[in-house]
Protein backbone atom coordinates (compact mmCIF):
# COMPACT_ATOMS: atom_id res chain seq x y z
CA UNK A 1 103.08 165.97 27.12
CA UNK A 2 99.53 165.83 28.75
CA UNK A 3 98.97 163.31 31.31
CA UNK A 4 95.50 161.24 31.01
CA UNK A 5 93.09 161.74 33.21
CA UNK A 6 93.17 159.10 36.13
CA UNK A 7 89.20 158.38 35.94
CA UNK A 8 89.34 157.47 32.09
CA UNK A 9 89.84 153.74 31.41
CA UNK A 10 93.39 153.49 29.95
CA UNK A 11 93.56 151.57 26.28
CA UNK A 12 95.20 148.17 26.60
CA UNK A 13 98.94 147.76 25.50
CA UNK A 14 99.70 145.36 22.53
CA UNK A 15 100.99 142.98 23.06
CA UNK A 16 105.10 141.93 21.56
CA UNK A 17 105.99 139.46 19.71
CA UNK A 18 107.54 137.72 23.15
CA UNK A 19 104.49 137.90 24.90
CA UNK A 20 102.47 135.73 22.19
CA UNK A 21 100.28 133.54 23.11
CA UNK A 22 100.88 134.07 26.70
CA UNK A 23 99.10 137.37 26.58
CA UNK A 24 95.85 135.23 26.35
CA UNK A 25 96.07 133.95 29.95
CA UNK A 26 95.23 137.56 31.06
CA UNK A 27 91.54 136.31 29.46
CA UNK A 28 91.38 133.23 31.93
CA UNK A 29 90.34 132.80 35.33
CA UNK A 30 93.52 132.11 37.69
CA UNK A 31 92.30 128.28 38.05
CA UNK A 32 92.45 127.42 34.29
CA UNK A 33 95.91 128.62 33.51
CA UNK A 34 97.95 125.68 34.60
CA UNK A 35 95.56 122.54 33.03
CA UNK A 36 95.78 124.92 29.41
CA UNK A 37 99.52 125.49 29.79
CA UNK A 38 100.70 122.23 30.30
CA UNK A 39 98.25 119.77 28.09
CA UNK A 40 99.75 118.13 25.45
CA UNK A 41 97.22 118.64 22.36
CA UNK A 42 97.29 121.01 19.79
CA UNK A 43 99.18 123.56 20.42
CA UNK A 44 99.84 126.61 23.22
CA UNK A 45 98.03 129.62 21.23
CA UNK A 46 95.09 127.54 20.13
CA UNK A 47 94.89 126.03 23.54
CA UNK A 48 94.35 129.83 24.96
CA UNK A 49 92.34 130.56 22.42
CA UNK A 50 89.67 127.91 23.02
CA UNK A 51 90.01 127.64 25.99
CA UNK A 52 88.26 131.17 26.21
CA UNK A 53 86.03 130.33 23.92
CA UNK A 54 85.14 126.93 25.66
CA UNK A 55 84.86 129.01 28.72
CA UNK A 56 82.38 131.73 27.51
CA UNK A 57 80.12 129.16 26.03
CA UNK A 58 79.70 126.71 28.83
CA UNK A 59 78.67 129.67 30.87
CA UNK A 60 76.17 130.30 28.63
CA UNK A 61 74.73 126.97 28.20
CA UNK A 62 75.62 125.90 24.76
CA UNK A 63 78.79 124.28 22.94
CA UNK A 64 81.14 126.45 21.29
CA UNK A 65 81.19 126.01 17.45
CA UNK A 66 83.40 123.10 16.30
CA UNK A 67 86.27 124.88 15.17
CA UNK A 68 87.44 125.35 18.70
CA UNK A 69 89.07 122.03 18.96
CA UNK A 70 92.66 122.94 20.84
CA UNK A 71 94.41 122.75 17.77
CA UNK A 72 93.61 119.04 17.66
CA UNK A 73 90.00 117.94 16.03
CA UNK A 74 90.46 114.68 16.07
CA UNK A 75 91.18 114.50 20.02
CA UNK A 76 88.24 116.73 21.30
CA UNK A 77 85.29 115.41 18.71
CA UNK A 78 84.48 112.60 21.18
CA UNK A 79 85.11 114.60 24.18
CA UNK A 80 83.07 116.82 22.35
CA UNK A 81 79.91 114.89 22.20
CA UNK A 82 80.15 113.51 26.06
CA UNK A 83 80.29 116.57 26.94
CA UNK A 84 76.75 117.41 25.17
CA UNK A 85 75.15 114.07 25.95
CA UNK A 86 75.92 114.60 29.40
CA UNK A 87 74.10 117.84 29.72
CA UNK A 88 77.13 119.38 31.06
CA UNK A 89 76.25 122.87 29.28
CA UNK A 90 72.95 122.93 30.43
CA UNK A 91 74.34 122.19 34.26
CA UNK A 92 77.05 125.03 33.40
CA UNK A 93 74.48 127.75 32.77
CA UNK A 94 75.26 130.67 34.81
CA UNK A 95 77.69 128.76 36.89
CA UNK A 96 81.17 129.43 35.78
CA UNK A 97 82.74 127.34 39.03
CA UNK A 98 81.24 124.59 37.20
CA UNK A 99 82.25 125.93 33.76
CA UNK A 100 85.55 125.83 34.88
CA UNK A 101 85.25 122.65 36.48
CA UNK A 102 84.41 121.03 33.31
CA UNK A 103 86.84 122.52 31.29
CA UNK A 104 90.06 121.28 33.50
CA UNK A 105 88.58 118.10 33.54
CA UNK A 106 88.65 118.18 29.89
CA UNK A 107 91.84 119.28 29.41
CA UNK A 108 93.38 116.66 32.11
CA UNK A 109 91.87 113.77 30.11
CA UNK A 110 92.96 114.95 26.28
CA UNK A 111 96.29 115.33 28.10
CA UNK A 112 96.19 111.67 29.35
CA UNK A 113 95.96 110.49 25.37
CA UNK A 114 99.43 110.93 25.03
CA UNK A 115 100.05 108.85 28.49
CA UNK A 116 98.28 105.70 27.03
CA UNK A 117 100.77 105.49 23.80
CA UNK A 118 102.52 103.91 22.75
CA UNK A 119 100.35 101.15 24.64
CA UNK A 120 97.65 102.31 22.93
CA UNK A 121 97.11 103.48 19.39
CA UNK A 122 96.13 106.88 18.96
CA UNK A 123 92.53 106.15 17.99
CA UNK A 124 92.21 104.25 20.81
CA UNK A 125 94.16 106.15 23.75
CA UNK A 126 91.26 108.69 22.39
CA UNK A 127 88.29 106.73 22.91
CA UNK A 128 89.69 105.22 26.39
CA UNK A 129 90.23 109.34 27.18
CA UNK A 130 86.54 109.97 26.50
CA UNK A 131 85.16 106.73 28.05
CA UNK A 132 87.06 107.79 31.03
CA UNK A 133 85.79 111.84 31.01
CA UNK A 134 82.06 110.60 31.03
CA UNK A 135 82.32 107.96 33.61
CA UNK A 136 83.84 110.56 36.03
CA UNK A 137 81.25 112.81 35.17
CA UNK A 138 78.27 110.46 35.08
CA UNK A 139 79.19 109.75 38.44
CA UNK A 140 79.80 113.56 39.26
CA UNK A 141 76.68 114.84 38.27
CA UNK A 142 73.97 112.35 39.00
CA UNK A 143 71.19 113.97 40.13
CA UNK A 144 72.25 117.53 39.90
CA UNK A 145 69.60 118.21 37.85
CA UNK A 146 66.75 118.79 40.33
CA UNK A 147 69.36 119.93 42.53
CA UNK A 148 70.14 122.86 40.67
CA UNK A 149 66.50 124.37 39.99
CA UNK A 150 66.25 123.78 43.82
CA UNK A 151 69.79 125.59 44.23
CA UNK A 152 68.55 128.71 41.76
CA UNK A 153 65.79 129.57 43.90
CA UNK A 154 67.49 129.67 46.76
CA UNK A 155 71.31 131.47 45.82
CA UNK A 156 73.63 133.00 43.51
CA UNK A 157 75.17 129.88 42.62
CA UNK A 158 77.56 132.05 40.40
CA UNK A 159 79.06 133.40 43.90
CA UNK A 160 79.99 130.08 44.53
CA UNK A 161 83.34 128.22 43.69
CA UNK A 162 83.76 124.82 43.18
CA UNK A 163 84.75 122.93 46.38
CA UNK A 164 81.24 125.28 47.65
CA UNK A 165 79.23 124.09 45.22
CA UNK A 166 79.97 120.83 45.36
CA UNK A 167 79.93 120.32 49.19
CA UNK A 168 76.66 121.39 49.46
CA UNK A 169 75.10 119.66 46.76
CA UNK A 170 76.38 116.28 48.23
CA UNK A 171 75.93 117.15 51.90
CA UNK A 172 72.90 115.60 53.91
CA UNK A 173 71.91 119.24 55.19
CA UNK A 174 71.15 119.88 51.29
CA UNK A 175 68.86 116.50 51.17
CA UNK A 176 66.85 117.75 54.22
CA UNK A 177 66.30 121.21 52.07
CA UNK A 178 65.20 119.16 49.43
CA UNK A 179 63.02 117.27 51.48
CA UNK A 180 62.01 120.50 52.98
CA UNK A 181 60.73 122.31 49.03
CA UNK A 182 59.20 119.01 48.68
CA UNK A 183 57.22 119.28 51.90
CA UNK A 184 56.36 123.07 50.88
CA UNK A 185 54.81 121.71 47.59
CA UNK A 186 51.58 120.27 50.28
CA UNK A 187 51.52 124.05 52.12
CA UNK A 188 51.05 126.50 49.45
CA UNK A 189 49.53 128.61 52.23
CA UNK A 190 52.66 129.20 53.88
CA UNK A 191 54.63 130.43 50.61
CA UNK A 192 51.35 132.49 50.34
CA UNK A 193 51.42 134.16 53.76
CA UNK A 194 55.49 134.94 53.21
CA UNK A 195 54.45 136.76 49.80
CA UNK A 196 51.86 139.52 51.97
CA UNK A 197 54.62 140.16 54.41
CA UNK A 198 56.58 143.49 54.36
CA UNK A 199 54.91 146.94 53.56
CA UNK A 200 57.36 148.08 51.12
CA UNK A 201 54.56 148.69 48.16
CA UNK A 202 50.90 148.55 47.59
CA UNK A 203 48.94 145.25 46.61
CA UNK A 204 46.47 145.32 44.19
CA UNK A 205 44.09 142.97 44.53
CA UNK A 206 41.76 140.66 42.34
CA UNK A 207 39.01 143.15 41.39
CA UNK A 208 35.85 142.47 43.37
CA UNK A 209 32.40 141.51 41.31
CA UNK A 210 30.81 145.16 40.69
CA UNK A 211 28.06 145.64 43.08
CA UNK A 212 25.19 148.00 42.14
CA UNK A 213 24.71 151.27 44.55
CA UNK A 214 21.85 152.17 46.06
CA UNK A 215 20.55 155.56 44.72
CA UNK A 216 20.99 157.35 48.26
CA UNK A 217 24.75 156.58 48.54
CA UNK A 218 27.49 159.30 48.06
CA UNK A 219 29.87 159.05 45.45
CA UNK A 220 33.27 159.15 47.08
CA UNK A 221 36.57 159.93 44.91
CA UNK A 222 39.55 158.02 44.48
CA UNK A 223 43.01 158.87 45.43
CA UNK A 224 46.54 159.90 42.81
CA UNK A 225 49.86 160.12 43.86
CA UNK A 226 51.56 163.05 43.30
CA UNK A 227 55.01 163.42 43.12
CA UNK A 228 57.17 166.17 45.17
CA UNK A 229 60.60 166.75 44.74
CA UNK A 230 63.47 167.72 46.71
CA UNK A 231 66.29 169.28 45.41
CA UNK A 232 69.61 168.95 47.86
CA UNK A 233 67.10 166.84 50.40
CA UNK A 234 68.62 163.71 51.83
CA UNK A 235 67.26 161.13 49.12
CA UNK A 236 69.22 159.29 45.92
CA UNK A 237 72.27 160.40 45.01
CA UNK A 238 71.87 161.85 41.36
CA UNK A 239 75.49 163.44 40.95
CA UNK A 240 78.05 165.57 41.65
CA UNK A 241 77.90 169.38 42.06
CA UNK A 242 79.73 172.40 43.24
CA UNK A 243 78.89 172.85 47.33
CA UNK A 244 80.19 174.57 50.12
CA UNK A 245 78.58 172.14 52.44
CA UNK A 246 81.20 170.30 54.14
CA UNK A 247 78.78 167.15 54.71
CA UNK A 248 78.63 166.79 51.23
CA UNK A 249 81.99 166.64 49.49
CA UNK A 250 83.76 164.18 48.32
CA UNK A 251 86.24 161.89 49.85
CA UNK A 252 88.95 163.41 47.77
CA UNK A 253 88.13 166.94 48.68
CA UNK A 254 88.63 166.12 52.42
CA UNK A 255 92.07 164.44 51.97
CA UNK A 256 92.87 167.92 51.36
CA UNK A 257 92.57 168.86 54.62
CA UNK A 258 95.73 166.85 56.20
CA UNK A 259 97.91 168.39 53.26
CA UNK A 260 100.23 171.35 54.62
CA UNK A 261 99.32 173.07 51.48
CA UNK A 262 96.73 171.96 50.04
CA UNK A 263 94.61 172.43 53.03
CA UNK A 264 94.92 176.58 51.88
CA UNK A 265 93.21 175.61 48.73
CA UNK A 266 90.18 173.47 50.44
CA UNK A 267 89.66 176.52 52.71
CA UNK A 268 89.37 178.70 49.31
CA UNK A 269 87.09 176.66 47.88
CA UNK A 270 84.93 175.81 50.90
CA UNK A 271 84.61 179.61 51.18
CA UNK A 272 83.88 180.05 47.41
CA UNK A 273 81.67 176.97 47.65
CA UNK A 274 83.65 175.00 45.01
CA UNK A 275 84.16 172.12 46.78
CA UNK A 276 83.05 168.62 45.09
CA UNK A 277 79.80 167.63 46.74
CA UNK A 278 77.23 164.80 46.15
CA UNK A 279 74.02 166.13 44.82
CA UNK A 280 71.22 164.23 46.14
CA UNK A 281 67.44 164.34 45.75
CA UNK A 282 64.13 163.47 47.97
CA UNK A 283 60.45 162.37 46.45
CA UNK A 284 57.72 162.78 48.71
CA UNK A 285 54.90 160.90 47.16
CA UNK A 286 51.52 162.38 48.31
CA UNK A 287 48.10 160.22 47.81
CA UNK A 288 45.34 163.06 46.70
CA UNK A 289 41.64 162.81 46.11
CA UNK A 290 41.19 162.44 42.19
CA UNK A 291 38.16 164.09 40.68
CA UNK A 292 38.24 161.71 37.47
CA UNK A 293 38.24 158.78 39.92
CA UNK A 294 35.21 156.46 39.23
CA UNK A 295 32.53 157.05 42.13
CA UNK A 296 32.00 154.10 44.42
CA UNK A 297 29.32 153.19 46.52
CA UNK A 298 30.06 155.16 50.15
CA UNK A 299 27.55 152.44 51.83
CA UNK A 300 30.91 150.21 51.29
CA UNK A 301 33.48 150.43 53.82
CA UNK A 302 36.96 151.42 53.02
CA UNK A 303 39.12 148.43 52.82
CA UNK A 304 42.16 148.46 55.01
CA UNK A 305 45.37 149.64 52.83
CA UNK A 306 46.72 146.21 51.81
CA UNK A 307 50.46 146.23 51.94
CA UNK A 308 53.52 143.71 50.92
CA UNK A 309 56.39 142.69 49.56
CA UNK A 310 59.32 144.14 51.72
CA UNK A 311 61.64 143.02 53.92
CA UNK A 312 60.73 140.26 56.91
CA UNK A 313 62.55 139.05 60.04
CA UNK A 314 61.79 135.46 60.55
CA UNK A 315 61.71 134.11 64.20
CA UNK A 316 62.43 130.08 63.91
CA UNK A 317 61.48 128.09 67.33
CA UNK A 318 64.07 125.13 67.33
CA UNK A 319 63.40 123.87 70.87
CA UNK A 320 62.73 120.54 71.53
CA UNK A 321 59.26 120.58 71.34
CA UNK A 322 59.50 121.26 67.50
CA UNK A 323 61.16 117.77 66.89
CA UNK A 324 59.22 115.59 64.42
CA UNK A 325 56.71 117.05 62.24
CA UNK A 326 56.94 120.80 63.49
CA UNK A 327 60.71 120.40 62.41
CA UNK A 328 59.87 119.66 58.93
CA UNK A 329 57.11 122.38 58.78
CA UNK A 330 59.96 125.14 60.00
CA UNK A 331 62.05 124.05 57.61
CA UNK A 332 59.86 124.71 54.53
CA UNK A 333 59.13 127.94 55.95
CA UNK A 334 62.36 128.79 55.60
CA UNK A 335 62.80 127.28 52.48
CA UNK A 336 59.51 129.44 51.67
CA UNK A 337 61.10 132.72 53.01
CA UNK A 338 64.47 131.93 50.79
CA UNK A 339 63.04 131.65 47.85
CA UNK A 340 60.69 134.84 48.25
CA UNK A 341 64.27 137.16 49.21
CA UNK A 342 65.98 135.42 46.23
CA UNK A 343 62.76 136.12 43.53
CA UNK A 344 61.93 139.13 44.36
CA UNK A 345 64.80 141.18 45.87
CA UNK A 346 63.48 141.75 50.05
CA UNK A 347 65.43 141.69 52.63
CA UNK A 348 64.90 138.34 54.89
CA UNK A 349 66.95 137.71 58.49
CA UNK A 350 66.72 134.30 59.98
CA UNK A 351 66.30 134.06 64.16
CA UNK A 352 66.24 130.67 65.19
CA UNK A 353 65.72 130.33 68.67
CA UNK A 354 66.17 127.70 71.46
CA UNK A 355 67.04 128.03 75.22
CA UNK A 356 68.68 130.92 76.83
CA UNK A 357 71.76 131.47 74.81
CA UNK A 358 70.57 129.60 72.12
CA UNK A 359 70.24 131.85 69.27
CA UNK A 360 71.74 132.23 65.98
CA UNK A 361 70.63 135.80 64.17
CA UNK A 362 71.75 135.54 59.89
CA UNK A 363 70.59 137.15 56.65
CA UNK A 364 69.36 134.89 53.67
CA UNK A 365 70.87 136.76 51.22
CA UNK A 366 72.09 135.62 48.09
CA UNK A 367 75.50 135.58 49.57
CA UNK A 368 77.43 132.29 49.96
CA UNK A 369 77.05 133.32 53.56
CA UNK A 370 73.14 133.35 52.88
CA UNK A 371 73.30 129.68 51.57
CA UNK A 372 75.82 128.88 54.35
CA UNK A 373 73.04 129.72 57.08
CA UNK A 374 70.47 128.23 55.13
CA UNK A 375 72.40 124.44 55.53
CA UNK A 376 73.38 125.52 59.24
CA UNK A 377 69.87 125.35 60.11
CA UNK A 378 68.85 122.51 57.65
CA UNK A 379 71.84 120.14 59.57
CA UNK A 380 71.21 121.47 63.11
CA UNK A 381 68.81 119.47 65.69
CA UNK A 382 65.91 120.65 67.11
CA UNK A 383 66.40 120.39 70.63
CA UNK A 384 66.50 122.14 74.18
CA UNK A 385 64.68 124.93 75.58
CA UNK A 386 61.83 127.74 74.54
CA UNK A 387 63.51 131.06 74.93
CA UNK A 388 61.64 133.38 72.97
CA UNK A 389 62.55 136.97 74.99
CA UNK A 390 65.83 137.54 72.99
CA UNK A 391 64.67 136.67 69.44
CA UNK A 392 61.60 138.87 69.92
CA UNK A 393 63.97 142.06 71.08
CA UNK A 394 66.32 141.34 68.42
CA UNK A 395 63.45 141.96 66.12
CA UNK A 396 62.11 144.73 67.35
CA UNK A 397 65.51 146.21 67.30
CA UNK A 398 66.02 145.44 63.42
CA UNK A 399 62.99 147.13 62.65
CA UNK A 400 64.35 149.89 64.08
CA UNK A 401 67.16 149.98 61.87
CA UNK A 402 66.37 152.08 58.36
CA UNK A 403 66.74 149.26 56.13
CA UNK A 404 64.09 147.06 58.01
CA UNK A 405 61.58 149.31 58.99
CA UNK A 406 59.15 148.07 56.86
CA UNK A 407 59.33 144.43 57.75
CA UNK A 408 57.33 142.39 59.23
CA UNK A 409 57.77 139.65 62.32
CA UNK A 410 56.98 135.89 61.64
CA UNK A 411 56.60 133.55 64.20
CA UNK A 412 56.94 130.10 63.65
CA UNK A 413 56.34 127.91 66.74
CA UNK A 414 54.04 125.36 68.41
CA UNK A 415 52.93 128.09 71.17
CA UNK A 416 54.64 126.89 73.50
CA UNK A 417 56.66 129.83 75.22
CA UNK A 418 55.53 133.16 76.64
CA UNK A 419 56.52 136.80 76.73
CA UNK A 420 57.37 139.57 79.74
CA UNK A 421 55.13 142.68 79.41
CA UNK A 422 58.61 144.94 79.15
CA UNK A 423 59.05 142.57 75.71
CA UNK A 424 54.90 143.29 74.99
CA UNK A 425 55.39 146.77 75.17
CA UNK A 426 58.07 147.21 72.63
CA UNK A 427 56.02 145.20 70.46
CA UNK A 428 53.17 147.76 70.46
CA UNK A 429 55.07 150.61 70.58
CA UNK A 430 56.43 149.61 67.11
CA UNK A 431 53.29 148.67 65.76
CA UNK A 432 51.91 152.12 66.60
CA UNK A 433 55.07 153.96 65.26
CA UNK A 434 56.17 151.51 62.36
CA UNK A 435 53.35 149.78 61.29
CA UNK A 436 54.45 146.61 62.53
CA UNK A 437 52.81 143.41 61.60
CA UNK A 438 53.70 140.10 64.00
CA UNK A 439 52.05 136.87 62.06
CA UNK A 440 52.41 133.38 63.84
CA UNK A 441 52.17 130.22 62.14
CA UNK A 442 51.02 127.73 64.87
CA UNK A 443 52.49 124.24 64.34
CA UNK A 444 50.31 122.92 66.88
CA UNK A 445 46.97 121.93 68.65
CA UNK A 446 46.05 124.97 70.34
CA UNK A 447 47.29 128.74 70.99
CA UNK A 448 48.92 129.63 74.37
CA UNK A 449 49.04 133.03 76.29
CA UNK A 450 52.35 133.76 74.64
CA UNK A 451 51.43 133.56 71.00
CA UNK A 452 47.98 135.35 71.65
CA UNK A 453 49.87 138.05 73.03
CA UNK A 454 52.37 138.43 70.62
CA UNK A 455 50.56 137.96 67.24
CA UNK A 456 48.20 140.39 65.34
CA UNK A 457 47.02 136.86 63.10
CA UNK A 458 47.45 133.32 63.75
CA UNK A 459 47.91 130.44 60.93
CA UNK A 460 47.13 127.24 61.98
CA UNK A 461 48.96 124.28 60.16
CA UNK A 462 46.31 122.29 61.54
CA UNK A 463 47.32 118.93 59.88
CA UNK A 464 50.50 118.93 60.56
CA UNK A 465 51.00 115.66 61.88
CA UNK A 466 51.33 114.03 58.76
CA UNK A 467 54.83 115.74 57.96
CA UNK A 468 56.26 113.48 59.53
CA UNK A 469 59.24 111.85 58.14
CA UNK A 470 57.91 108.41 60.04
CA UNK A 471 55.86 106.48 58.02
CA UNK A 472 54.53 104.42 60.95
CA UNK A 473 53.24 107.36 63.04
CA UNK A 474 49.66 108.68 63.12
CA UNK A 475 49.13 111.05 60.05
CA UNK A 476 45.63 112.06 60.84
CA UNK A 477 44.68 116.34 61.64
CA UNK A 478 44.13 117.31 64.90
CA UNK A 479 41.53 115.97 67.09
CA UNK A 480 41.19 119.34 68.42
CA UNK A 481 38.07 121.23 66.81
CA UNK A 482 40.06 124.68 67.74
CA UNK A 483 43.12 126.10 68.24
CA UNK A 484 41.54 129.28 70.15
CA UNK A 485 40.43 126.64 73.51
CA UNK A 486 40.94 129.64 76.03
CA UNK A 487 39.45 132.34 74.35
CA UNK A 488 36.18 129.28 73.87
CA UNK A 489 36.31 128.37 77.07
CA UNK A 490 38.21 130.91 79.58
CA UNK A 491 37.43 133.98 77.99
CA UNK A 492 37.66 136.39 81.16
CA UNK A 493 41.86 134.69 81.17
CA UNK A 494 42.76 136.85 78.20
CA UNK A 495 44.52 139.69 77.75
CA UNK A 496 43.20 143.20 76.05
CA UNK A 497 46.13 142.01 73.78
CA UNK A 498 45.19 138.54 73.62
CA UNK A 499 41.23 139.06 73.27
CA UNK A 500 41.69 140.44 69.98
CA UNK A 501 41.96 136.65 68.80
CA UNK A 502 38.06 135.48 68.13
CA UNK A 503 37.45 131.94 69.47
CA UNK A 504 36.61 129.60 66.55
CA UNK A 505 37.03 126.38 64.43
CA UNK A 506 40.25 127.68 62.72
């Protein structure tokens, strides 16, 4: 008798007459086994059976077609409708925690019907069943509308399970986000400024009105990327192949090895070069002059490559000099920078600094870990100290790090702090070997030393008095005319670093 191969997906055994309907649970997440077991309509194998069905098309945002009823039509028809008036499908899209959550609430309230007789008759046990069901979930679901386009932009609320969901939809850190994406609506030029950061891929940009060259200038070519590839380079995996290399094989080639016998047959195939081995594969992509190019005019300068959409590492100052308005700004950044790793893939780490000690490093990913650090920061105070030495290395040493080289550094602060040249120095020694790209966003009057130092550009949020959350405070911008006072009016003070930063209005 020949044995099936381990790595071919095994057909599924039918199931016997004893294990009928019970074979259906295997269908169901854990959680709704027990409310479809034990309710007391219809009966056990239509139960299953809908309850799969129910279950499938909740997730996908619709009703399933009438016929799944539990065995019991008349019970689930006005169920059936609050379910659909209350937008409950719509809510369940892509969410099966709340899929779920629906369902054993539905189940727990046809099985009350048979609690309320013989009090009741059946007809109206029913209707008190349904009346209940929608008051609970009126109540449950108020609101969650705008919650949930808020919550899609900013997780995977499918990685979430119930009690998660829940808790932070309800909880006063997710009001300040939502305060915080409302806020973000009035500064579309921060959401802009997050979408140019990284250098992962070109940016084309909005074609230019065609100028006409003058009839001395020299037609210059355009550029083509060629394509070179690797075979057996370090690069994507594309499969497996027959190797001697001992770096490539398998993981179950080298279990060989602590075998008594089966290490003799590893050392025959290493020396034949049998062994199992990854094949991989490296493109080098080369930008060449292109003869079919359209000429331009050479009297025009080259623009500077423009780069964007990768990774960023987002330093947050939470001292307490941010209280107040700043506060509210950083926290739409944030918002900003979630939304950007959610849409479009990139990488995003959070470093929001205080005082010494104060700092709290975590990725916004789309991991309930990602949303977990998104409503740390959107409960915690903004208070203590300006420590802005450690967040700064801790950036330069994640762009270090092969999956963030190509990020960029974001500074959000109101200027207040300022770096050691040993800190300086790494700075520009990954600019010059990584490409790095420091933006600040000033939440402030003017620039200090620090942040002319650190930053290649400076944004200045130069209203930013009126996010304030106090109606009674002065809203007006700032009554400075410039953020760039020293370079105006002590220019000799600045740094080579610094005194790349033109004095000026904005």
């Amino acid at each position: 008798m020949r044995t099936p191969s381990p790595g071919l997906a095994q057909p599924p055994v039918p199931a016997g007459p004893a294990d009928r309907p019970y074979d259906r649970l295997a269908e169901l997440p854990r959680e709704l086994w027990l409310p479809a077991l034990v309710a007391s309509v219809g009966d056990a194998e239509a139960r299953l059976r809908d309850t799969r069905r129910w279950q499938q098309a909740l997730e996908a945002g619709t009703l399933p077609r009438p016929q799944a009823d539990f065995g019991d039509a008349e019970a689930l028809a006005p169920l059936r409708v609050a379910v659909a008036e209350l937008g409950l499908p719509g809510l369940s899209r892509g969410v099966p925690a709340l899929a779920e959550q629906v369902l054993r609430t539905l189940l727990w309230h046809l099985d009350r019907i048979v609690d309320h007789q013989p009090r009741l008759e059946r007809a109206a046990a029913i209707a008190l069943a349904a009346a209940d069901f929608r008051a609970e979930w009126q109540l449950e679901s108020s609101g969650w509308d705008e919650r949930f386009v808020l919550l899609d932009s900013l997780g995977d609320p499918s990685r979430l399970s119930w009690d998660q969901l829940r808790g932070h939809l309800n909880s006063r850190p997710w009001r300040q986000a939502q305060q915080a994406a409302a806020w973000l609506e009035k500064l579309p030029q921060l959401a802009a400024l997050i979408r140019r950061l990284g250098r992962a891929e070109r940016q084309t940009a909005a074609p230019a009105p065609a100028v006409e060259p003058r009839p001395d200038a020299r037609a210059v070519t355009g550029l083509r990327a060629v394509e070179t590839r690797l075979p057996d380079a370090p690069g994507e995996l594309t499969g497996v192949q027959l190797t001697g290399r001992i770096d490539r094989m398998l993981a179950s080639e080298a279990v060989m090895l602590r075998h008594p016998v089966l290490c003799r047959l590893w050392r025959a195939r290493q020396a034949e070069a049998r062994l199992l081995g990854w094949q991989s594969e490296a493109v080098l992509t080369d930008w060449r002059h292109d003869p079919a190019a359209p000429p331009r005019s050479a009297a025009t300068p080259p623009e500077p490559e423009s780069r964007g959409r990768g990774p960023f590492i987002l330093c947050l100052d939470t001292s307490g000099s941010m209280r107040g308005a700043p506060e509210n700004i950083a926290r739409a950044v944030v918002i900003a920078a979630m939304r950007a790793a959610h849409a479009e893939r990139r990488g995003c780490v959070l470093i929001a600094f205080g005082g010494p000690g104060e700092v709290i490093e975590r990725e916004l990913d789309l991991s309930p870990g990602g949303l977990q650090a998104l409503m740390d920061l959107m409960g915690q105070a903004f208070d203590g100290g300006t420590d802005v030495q450690t967040p700064i290395e801790r950036a330069v040493e994640r762009v270090h790090q092969a999956r963030w080289n190509q990020a960029d550094l974001l500074i959000v602060t109101d200027g207040e702090f300022g770096c050691m040249p040993a800190t300086l120095a790494r700075l520009d020694q990954a600019r010059e070997r990584l490409g790095l790209r420091v933006q600040g966003v000033l939440v402030g009057d003017r620039e200090t030393m620090g942040l002319l130092d650190a930053c290649d550009d400076i944004h200045w949020v130069r209203d930013w008095r009126r996010y304030t959350d106090d109606p009674g405070a002065v809203t007006e911008a700032s009554p400075v005319h410039s953020r760039s006072l020293t370079a105006m009016y002590f220019p000799n003070a600045l740094s080579s670093r610094a005194a790349r930063h033109r004095a000026g209005p904005g």
